[in-house]
N, C-alpha and C. Protein backbone atom coordinates (compact mmCIF):
# COMPACT_ATOMS: atom_id res chain seq x y z
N UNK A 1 -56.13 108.40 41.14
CA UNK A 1 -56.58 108.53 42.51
C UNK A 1 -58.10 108.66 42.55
N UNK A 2 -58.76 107.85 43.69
CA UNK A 2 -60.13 107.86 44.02
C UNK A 2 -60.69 109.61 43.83
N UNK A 3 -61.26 109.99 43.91
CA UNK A 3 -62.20 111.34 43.46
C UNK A 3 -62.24 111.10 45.50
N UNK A 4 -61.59 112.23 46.16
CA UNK A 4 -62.18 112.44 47.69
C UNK A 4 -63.42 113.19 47.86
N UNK A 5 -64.14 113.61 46.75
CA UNK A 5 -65.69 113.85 46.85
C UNK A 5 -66.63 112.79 46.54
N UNK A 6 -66.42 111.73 46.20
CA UNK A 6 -66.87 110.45 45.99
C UNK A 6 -67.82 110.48 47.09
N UNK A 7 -69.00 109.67 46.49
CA UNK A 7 -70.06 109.49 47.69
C UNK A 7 -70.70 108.07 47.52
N UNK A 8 -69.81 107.00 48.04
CA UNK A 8 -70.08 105.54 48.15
C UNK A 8 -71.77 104.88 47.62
N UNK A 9 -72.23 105.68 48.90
CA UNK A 9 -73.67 105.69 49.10
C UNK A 9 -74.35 105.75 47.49
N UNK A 10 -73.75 107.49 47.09
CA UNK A 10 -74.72 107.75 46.06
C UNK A 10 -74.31 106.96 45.00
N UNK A 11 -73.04 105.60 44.87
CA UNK A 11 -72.23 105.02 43.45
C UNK A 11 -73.04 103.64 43.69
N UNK A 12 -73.48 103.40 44.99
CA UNK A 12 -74.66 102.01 44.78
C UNK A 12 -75.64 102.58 44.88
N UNK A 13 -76.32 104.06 45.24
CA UNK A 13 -77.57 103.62 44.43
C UNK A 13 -77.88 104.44 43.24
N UNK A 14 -76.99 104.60 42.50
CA UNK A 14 -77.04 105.12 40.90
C UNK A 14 -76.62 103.30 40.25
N UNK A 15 -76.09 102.84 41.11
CA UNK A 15 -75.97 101.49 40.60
C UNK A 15 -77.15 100.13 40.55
N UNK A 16 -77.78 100.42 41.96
CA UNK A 16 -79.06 100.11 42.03
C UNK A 16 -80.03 100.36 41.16
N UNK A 17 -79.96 101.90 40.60
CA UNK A 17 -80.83 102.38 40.14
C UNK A 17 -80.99 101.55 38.46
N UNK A 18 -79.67 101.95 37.61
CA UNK A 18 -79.92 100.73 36.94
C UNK A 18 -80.14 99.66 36.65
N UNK A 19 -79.59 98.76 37.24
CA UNK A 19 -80.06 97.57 37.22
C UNK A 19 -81.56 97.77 37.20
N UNK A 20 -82.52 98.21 38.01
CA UNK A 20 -83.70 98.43 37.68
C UNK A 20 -84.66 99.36 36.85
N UNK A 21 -84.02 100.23 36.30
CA UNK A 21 -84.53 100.50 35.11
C UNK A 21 -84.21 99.45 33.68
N UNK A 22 -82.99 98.92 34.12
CA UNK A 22 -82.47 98.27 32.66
C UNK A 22 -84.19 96.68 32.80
N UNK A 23 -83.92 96.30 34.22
CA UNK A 23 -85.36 95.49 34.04
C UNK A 23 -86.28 95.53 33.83
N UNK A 24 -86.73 97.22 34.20
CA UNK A 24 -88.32 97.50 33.98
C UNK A 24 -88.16 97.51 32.35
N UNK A 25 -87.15 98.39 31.84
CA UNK A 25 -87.55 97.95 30.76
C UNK A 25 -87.42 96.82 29.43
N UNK A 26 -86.90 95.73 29.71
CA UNK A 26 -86.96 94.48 29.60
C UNK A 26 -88.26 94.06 30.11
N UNK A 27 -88.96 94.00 31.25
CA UNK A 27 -90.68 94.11 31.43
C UNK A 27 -91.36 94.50 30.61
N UNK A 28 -91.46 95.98 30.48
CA UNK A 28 -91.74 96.68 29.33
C UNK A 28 -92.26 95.70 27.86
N UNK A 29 -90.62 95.60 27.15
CA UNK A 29 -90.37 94.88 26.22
C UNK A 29 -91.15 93.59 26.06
N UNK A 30 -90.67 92.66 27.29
CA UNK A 30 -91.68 91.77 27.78
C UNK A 30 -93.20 91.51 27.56
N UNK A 31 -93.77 93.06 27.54
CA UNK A 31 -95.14 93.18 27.54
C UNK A 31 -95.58 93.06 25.67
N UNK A 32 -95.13 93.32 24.84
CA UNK A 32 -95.01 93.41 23.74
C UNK A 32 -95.68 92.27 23.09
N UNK A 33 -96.13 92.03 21.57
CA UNK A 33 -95.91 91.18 20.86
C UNK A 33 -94.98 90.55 20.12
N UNK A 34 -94.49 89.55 19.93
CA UNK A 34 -93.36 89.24 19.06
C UNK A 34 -92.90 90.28 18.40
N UNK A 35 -93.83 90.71 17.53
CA UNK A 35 -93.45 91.19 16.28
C UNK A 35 -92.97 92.75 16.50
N UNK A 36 -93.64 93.54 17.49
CA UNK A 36 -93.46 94.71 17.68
C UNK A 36 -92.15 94.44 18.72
N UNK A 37 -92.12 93.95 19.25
CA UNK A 37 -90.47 93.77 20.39
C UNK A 37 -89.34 93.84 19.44
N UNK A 38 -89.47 92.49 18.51
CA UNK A 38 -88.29 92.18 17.78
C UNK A 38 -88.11 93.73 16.89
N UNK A 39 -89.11 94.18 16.46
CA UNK A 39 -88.70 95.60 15.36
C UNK A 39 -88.05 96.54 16.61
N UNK A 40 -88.46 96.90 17.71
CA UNK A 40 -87.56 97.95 18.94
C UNK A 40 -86.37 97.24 18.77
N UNK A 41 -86.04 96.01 18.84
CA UNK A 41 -84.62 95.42 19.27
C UNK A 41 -83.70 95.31 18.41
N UNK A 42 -84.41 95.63 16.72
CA UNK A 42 -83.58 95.56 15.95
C UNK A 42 -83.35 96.99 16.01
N UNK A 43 -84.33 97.42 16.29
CA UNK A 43 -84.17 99.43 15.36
C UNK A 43 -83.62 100.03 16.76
N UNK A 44 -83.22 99.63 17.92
CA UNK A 44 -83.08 100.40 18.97
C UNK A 44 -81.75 100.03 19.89
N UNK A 45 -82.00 98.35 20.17
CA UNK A 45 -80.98 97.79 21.14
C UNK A 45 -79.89 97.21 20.56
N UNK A 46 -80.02 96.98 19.28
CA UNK A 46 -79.32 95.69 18.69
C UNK A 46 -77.77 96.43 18.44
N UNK A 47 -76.74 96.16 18.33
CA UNK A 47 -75.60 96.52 18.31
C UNK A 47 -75.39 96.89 17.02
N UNK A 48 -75.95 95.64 15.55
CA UNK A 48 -75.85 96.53 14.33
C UNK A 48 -77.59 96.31 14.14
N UNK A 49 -77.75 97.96 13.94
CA UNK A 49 -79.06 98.39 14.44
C UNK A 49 -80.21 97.97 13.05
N UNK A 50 -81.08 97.62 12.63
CA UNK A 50 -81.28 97.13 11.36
C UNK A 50 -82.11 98.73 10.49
N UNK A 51 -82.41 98.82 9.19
CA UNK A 51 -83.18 99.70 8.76
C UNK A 51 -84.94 99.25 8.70
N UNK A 52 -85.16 100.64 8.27
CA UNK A 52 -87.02 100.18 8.44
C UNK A 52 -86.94 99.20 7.45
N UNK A 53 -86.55 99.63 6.37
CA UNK A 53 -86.22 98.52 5.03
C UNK A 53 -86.72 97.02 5.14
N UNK A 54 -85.10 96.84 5.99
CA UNK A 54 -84.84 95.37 6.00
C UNK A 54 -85.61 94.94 7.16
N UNK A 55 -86.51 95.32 8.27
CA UNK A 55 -87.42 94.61 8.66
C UNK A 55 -88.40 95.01 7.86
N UNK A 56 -89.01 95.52 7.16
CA UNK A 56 -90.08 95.43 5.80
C UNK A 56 -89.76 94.23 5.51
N UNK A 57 -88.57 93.97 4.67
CA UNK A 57 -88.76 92.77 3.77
C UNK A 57 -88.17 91.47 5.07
N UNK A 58 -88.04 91.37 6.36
CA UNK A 58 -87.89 90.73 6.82
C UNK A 58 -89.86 89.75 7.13
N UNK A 59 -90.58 91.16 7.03
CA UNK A 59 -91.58 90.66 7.57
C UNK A 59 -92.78 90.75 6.25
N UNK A 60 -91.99 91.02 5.11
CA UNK A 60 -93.11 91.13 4.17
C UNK A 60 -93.76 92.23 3.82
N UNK A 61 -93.71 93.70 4.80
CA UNK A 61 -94.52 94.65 4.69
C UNK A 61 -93.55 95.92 4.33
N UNK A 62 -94.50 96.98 3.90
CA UNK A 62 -94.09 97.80 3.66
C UNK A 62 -92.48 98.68 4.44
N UNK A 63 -91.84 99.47 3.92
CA UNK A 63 -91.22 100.14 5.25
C UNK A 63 -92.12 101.10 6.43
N UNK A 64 -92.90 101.77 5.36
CA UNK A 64 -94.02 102.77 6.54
C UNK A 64 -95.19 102.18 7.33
N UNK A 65 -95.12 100.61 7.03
CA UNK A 65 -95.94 100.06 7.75
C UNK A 65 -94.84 100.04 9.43
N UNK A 66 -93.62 99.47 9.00
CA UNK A 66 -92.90 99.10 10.36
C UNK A 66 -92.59 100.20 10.94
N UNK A 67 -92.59 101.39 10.75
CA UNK A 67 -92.51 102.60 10.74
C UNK A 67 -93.83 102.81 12.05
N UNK A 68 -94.85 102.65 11.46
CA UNK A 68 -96.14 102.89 12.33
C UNK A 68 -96.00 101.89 13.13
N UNK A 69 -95.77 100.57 12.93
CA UNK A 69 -95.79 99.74 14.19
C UNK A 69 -94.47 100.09 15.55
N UNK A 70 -93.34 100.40 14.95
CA UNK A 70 -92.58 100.92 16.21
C UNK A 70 -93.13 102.09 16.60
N UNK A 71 -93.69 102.72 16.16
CA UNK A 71 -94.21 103.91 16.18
C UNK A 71 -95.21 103.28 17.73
N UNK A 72 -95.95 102.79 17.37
CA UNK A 72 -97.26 101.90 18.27
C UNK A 72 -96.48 101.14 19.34
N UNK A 73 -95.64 100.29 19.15
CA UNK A 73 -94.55 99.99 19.86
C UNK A 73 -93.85 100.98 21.21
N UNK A 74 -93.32 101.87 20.58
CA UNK A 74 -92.71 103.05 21.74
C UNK A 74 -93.90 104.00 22.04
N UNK A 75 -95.25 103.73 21.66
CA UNK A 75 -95.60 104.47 22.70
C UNK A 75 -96.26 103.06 23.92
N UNK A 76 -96.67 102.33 23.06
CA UNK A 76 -96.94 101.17 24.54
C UNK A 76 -95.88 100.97 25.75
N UNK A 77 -94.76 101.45 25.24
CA UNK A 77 -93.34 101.08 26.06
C UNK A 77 -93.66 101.91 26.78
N UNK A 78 -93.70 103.45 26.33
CA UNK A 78 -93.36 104.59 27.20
C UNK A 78 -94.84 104.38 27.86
N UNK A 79 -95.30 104.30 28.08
CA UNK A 79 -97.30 103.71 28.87
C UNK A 79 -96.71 103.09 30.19
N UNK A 80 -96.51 102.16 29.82
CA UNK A 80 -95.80 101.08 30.12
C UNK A 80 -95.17 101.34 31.98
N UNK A 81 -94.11 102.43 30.77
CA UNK A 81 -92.82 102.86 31.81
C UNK A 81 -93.15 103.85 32.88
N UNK A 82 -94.27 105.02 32.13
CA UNK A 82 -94.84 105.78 32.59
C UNK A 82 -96.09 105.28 34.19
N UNK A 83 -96.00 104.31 34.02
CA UNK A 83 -97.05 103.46 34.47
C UNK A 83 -96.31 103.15 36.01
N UNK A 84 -95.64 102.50 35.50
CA UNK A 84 -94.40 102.33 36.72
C UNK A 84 -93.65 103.58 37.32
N UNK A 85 -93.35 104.46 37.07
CA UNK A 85 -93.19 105.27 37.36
C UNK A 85 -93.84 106.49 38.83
N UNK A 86 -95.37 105.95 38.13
CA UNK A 86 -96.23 106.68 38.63
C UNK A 86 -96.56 105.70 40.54
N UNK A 87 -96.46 104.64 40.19
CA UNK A 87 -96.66 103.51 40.82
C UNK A 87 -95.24 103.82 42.09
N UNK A 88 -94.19 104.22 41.56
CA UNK A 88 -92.76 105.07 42.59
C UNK A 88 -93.04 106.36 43.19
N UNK A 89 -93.77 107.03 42.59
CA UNK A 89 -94.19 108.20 43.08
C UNK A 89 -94.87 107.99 44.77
């Protein structure tokens, strides 16, 4: 049975609401370089998630190099997001 405290209103716009966060941050992502996107998408979104490792030897470099670049990576994201954010306010 439906929940009779249900609040229509508030189930589209918690529904609304994602859809537009899931875009901003795809924007976000968007904003990126190749190289730093693809390491978030392996180490973050990807379903089988990859190690620092194997993008090391995917890209030739160290592991603590890819390490610092997602590192550089999530904070440009969170900038980014923070940015937009501020811009809703």
């Amino acid at each position: 049975l439906p929940d009779p405290d249900a609040d229509p209103l508030a189930a589209v716009e918690h529904e609304d609401w994602e859809h537009y966060s899931q875009a901003r941050l795809y924007q976000a992502l968007a904003s990126l370089d190749e190289r730093s996107r693809d390491i978030l998408e392996n180490r973050w979104l990807a379903e089988e998630k990859l190690t620092l490792q194997a993008l090391a030897d995917k890209y030739g470099v160290s592991a603590e190099r890819i390490r610092q670049l997602e590192k550089a990576a999530l904070q440009k994201l969170r900038r980014a997001l923070q940015e937009d954010a501020a811009l809703l306010a």
